[in-house]
Structures are given as structure tokens and as C-alpha cells.
C-alpha atoms as a PDB file:
ATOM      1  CA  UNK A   1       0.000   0.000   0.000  1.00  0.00           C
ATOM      2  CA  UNK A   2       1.583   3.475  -0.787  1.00  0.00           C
ATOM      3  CA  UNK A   3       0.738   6.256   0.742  1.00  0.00           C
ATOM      4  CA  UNK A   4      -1.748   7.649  -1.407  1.00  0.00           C
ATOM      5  CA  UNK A   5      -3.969   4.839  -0.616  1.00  0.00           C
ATOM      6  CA  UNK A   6      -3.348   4.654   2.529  1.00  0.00           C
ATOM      7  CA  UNK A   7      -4.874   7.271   4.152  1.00  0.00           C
ATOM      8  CA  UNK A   8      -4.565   9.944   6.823  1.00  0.00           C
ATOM      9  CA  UNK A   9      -5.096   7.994   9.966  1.00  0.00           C
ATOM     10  CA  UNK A  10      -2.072   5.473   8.473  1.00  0.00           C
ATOM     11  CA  UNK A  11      -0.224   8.715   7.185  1.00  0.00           C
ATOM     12  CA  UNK A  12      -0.035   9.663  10.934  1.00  0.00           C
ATOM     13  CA  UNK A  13       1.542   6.651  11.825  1.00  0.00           C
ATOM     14  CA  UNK A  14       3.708   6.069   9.090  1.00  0.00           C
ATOM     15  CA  UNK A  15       5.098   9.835   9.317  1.00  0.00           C
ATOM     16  CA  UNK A  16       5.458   9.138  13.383  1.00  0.00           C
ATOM     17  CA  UNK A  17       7.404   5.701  12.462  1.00  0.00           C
ATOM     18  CA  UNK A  18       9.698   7.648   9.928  1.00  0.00           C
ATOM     19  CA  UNK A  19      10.583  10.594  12.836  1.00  0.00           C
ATOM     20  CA  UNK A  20      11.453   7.875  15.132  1.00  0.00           C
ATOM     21  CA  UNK A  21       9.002   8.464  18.109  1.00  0.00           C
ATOM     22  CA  UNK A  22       6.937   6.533  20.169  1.00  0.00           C
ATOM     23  CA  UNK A  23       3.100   7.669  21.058  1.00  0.00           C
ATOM     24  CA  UNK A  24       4.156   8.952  24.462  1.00  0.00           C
ATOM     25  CA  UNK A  25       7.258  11.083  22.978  1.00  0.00           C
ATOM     26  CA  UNK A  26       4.680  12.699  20.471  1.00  0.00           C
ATOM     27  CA  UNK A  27       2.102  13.545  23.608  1.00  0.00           C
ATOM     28  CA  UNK A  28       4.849  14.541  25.932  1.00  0.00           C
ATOM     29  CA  UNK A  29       5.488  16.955  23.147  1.00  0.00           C
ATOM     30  CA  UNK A  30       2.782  18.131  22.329  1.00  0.00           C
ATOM     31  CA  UNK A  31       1.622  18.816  25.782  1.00  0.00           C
ATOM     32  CA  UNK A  32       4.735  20.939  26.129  1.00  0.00           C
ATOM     33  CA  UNK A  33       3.318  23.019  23.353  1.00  0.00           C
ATOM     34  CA  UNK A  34      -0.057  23.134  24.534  1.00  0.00           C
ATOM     35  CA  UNK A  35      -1.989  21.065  22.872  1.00  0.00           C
ATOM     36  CA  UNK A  36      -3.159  18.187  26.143  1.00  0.00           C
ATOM     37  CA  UNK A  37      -2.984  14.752  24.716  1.00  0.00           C
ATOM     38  CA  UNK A  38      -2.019  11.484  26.023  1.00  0.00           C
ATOM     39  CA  UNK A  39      -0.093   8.550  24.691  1.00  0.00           C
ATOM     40  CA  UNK A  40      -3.643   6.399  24.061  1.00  0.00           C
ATOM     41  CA  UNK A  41      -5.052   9.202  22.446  1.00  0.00           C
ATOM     42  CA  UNK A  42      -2.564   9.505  19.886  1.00  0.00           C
ATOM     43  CA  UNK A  43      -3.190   5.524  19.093  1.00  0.00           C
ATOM     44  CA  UNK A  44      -6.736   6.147  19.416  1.00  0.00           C
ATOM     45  CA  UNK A  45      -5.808   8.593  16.874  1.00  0.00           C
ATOM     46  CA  UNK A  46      -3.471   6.517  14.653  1.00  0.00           C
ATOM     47  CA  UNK A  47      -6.609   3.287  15.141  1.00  0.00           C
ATOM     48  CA  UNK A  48      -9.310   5.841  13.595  1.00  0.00           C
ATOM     49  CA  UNK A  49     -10.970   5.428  17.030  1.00  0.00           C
ATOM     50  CA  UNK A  50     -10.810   9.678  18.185  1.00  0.00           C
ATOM     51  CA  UNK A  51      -9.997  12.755  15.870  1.00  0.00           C
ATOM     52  CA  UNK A  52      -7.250  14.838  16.947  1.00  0.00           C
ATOM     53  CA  UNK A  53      -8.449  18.996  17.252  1.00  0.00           C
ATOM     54  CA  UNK A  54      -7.067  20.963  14.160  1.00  0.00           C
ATOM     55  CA  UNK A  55      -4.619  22.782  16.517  1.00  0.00           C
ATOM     56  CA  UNK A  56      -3.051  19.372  17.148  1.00  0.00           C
ATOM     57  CA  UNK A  57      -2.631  17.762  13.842  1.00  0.00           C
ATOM     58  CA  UNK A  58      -0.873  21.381  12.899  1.00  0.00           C
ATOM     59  CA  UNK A  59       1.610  20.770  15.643  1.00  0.00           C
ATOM     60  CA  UNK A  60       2.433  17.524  14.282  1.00  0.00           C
ATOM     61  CA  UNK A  61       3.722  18.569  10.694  1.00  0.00           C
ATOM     62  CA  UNK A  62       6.773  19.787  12.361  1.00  0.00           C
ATOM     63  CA  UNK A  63       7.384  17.037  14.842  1.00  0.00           C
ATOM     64  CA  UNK A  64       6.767  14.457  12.040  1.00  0.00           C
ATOM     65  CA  UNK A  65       8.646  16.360   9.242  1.00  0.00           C
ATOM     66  CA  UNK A  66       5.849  16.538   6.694  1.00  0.00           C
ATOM     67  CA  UNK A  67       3.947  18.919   4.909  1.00  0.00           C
ATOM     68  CA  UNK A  68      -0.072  19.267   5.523  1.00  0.00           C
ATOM     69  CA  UNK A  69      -0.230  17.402   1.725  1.00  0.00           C
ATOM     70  CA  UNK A  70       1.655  14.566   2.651  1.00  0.00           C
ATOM     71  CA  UNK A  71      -0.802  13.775   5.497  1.00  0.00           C
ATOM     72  CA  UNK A  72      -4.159  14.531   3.894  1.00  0.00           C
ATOM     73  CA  UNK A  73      -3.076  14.031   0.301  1.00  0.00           C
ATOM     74  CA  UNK A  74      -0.635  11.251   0.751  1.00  0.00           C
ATOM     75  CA  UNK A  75       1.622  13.999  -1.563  1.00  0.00           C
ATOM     76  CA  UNK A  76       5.558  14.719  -0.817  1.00  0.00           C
ATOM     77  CA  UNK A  77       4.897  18.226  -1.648  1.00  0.00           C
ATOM     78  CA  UNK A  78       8.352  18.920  -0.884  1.00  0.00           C
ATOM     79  CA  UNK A  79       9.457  16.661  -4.182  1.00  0.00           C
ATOM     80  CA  UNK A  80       7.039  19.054  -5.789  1.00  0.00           C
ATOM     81  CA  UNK A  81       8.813  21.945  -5.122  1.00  0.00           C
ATOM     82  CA  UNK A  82      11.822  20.937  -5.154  1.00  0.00           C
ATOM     83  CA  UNK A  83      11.057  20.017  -9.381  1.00  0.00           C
ATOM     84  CA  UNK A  84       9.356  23.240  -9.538  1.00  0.00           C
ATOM     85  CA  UNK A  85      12.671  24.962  -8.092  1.00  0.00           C
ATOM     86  CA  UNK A  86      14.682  22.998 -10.745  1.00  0.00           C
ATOM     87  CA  UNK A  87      12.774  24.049 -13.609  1.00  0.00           C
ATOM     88  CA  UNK A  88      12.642  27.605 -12.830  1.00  0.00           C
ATOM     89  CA  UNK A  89      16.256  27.593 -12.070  1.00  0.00           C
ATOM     90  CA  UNK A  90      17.094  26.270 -15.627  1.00  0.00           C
ATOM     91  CA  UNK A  91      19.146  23.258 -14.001  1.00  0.00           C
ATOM     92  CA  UNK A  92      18.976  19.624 -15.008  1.00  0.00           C
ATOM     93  CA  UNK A  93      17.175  17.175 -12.712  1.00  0.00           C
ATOM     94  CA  UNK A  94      19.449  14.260 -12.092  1.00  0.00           C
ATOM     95  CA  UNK A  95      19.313  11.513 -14.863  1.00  0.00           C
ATOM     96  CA  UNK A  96      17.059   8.620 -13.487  1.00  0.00           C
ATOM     97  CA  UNK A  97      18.841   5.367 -11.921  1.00  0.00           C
END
């Protein structure tokens, strides 16, 4: 399954897995920002059992290292702009492997 079909619930987890931290590191921090949540809620999250508030899931882009496309589009919009860089700038994109 990529991650276009998987969708956002299993983008939260996947993006978690990727930055390395465990439920309770990811409600330890954001609790420290201000946004209460436990370590259950963020599975209850991740299960599709409890929406996190709006406030929340934007504190999580950083912490997770993705873009607000990645996790409701299942989009790398960073690859996106990155190409869109390359073409304005005139350079080559590196030949294919």
C-alpha cells in the first residue's frame, strides 16, 4: 500500500514511524506546546478510534517532518517543489537510476 492509498489515519503513523518516536514522545510533546494529549489518544488517533483537534494535527507537521499534503493528500509536496525549483532555475534534474 503506498501512501496515497493509505490514508490519513495510516499517514499519521507512518510519518510518526519515519521521525522515530513513540506515542508517548509525540504527547509529551505536544503537551509541552499546549496542545493536552495522552499517549492512548494519539493511538486512538493513529486506530481511527478519536480525531485529533485541528490545533493538534498542525503541531504535528513539524514534529513528524511533513507537509499538511503529505498527510491529507498522501503527496511529498516537498518533491514538488523541489522540481518546480529545478525548472525555474534552468538546471537539469538528475538523470534517473
Amino acid at each position: 500500500m503506498n501512501s496515497v492509498e493509505a490514508g490519513p489515519r495510516r499517514r499519521l503513523l507512518l510519518a510518526r514511524e519515519a521521525a522515530k518516536l513513540t506515542q508517548a514522545e509525540v504527547a509529551e510533546e505536544l503537551t509541552r506546546l499546549g496542545h493536552k494529549a495522552t499517549r492512548q489518544a494519539v493511538g486512538r488517533w493513529e486506530a481511527g478510534e478519536a480525531d485529533p483537534t485541528m490545533e493538534q494535527v498542525a503541531a504535528l507537521f513539524p514534529l513528524y517532518g511533513v507537509t499538511p499534503s503529505y498527510i491529507f493528500l498522501g503527496r511529498d509536496i516537498s518533491a514538488e517543489v523541489r522540481q518546480a525549483m529545478l525548472v525555474a532555475s534552468g538546471a537539469k534534474a538528475p538523470a534517473a537510476r
